[in-house]
N, C-alpha and C. Protein backbone atom coordinates (compact mmCIF):
# COMPACT_ATOMS: atom_id res chain seq x y z
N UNK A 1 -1.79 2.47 11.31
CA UNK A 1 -0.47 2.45 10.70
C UNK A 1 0.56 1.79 11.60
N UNK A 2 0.37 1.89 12.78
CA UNK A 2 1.73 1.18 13.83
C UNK A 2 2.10 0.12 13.41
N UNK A 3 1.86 -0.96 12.51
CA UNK A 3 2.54 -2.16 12.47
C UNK A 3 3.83 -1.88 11.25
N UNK A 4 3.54 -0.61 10.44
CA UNK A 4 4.63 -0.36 9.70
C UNK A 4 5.76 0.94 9.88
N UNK A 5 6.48 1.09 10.74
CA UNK A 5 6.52 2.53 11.47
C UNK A 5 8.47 2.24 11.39
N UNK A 6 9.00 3.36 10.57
CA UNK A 6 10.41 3.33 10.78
C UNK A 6 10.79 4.90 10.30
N UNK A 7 12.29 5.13 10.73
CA UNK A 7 12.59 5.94 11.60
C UNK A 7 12.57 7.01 9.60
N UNK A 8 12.42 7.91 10.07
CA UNK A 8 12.30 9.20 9.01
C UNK A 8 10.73 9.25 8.74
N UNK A 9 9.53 8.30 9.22
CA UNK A 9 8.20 8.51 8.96
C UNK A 9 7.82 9.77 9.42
N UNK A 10 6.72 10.40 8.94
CA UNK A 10 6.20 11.48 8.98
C UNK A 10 4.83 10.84 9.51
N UNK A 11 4.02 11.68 11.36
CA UNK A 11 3.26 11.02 11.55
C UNK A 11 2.47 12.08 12.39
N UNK A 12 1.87 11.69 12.76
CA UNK A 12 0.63 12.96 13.86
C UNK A 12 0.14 11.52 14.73
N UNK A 13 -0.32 12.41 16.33
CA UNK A 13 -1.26 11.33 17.03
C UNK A 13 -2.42 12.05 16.99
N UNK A 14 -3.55 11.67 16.53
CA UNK A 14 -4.37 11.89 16.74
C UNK A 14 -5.48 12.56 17.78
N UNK A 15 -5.04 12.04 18.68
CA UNK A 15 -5.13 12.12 20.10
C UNK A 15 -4.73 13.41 20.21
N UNK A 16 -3.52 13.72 20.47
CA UNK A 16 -3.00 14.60 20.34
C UNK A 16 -2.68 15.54 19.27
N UNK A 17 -3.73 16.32 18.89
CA UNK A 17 -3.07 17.38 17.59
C UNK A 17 -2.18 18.67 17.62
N UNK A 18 -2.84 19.27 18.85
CA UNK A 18 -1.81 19.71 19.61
C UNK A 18 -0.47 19.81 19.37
N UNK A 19 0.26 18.45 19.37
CA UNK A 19 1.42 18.31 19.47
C UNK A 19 2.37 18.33 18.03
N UNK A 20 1.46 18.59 17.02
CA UNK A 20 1.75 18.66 15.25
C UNK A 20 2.86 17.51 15.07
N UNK A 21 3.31 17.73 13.74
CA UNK A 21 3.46 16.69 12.80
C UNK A 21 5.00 16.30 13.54
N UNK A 22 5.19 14.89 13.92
CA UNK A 22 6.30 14.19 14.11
C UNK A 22 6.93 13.70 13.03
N UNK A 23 8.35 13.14 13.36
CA UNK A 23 9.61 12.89 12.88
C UNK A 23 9.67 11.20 13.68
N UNK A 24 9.49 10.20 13.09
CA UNK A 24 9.87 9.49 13.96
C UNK A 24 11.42 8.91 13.78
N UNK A 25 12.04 8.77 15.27
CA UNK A 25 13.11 8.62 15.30
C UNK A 25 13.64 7.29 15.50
N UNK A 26 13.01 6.51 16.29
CA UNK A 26 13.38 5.09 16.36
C UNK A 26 12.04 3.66 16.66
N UNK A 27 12.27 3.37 16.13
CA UNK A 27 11.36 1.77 16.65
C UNK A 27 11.73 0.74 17.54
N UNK A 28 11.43 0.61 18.56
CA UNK A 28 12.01 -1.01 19.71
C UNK A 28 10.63 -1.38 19.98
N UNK A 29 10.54 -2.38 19.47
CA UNK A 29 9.27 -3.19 19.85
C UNK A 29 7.77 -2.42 20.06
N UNK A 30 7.18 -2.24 20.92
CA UNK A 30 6.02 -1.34 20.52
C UNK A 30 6.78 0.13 20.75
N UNK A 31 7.45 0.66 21.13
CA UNK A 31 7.81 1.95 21.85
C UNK A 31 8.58 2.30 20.67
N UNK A 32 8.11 3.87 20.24
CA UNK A 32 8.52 4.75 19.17
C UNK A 32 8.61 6.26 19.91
N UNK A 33 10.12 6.32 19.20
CA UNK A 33 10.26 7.73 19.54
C UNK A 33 10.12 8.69 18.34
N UNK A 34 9.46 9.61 18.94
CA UNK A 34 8.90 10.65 17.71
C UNK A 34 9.36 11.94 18.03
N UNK A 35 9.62 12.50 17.20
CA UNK A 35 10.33 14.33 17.70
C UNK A 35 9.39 15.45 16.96
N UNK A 36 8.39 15.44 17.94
CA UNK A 36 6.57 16.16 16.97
C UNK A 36 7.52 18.11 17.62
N UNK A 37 6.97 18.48 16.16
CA UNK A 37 7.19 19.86 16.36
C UNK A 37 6.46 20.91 16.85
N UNK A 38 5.46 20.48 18.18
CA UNK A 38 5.29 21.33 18.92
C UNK A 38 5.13 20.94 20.40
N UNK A 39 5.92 19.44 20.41
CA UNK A 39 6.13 18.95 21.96
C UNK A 39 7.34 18.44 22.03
N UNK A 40 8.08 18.46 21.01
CA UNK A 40 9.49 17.80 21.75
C UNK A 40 9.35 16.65 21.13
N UNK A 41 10.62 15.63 21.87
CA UNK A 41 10.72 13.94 21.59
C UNK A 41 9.97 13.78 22.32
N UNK A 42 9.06 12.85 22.02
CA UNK A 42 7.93 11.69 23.03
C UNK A 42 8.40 10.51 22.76
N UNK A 43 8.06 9.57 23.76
CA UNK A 43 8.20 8.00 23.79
C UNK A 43 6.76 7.48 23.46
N UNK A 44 6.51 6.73 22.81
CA UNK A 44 5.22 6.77 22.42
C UNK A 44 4.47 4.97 22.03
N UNK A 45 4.14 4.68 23.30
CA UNK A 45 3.84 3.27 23.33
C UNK A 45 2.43 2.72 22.29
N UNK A 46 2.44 2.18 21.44
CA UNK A 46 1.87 1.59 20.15
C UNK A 46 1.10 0.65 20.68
N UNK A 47 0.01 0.95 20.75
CA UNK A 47 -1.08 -0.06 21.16
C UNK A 47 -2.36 0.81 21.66
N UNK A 48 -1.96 1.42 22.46
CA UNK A 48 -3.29 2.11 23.02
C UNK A 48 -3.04 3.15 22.36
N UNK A 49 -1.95 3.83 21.46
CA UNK A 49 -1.86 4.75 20.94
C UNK A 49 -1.65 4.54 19.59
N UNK A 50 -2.54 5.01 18.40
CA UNK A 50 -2.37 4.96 16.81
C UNK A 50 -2.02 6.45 16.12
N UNK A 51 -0.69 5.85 15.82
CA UNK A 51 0.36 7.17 14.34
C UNK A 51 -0.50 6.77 13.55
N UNK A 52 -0.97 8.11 12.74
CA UNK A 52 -1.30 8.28 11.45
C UNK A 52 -0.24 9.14 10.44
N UNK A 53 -0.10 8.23 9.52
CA UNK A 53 0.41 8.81 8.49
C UNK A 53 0.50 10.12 7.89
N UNK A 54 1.35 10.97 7.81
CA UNK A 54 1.24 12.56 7.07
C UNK A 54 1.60 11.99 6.05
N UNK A 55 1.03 12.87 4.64
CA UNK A 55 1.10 12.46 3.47
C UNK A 55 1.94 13.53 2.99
N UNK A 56 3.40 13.18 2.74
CA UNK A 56 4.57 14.19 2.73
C UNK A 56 3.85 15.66 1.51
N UNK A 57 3.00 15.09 0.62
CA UNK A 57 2.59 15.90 -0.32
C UNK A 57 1.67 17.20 0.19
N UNK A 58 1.09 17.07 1.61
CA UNK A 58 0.13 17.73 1.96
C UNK A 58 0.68 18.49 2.74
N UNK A 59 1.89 18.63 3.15
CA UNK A 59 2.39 19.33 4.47
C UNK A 59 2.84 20.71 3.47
């Protein structure tokens, strides 16, 4: 999903589940800030790291 990513998306890292479902807050070039509700805001560099989509219907 990272090549389409703007700010009100609903997203999870994979990687990290842990950290539950983000808010993303801004886009600058690869670096996205996300405000996941069980770690806080992260900075979250897009490349070695892939957002997946929450499907607003499933939450």
């Amino acid at each position: 999903m990272n090549g389409e990513l703007f700010p009100g998306d609903r997203v999870i890292n994979p990687a990290r589940p842990d950290w539950g479902t983000g808010q993303v807050q801004s886009v600058v070039g690869n670096r996205v800030t996300v405000n996941f509700e069980h770690a806080g805001k992260m900075m979250v560099h897009i490349g070695p790291v892939t957002l997946e989509p929450v499907d607003r219907d499933a939450e």
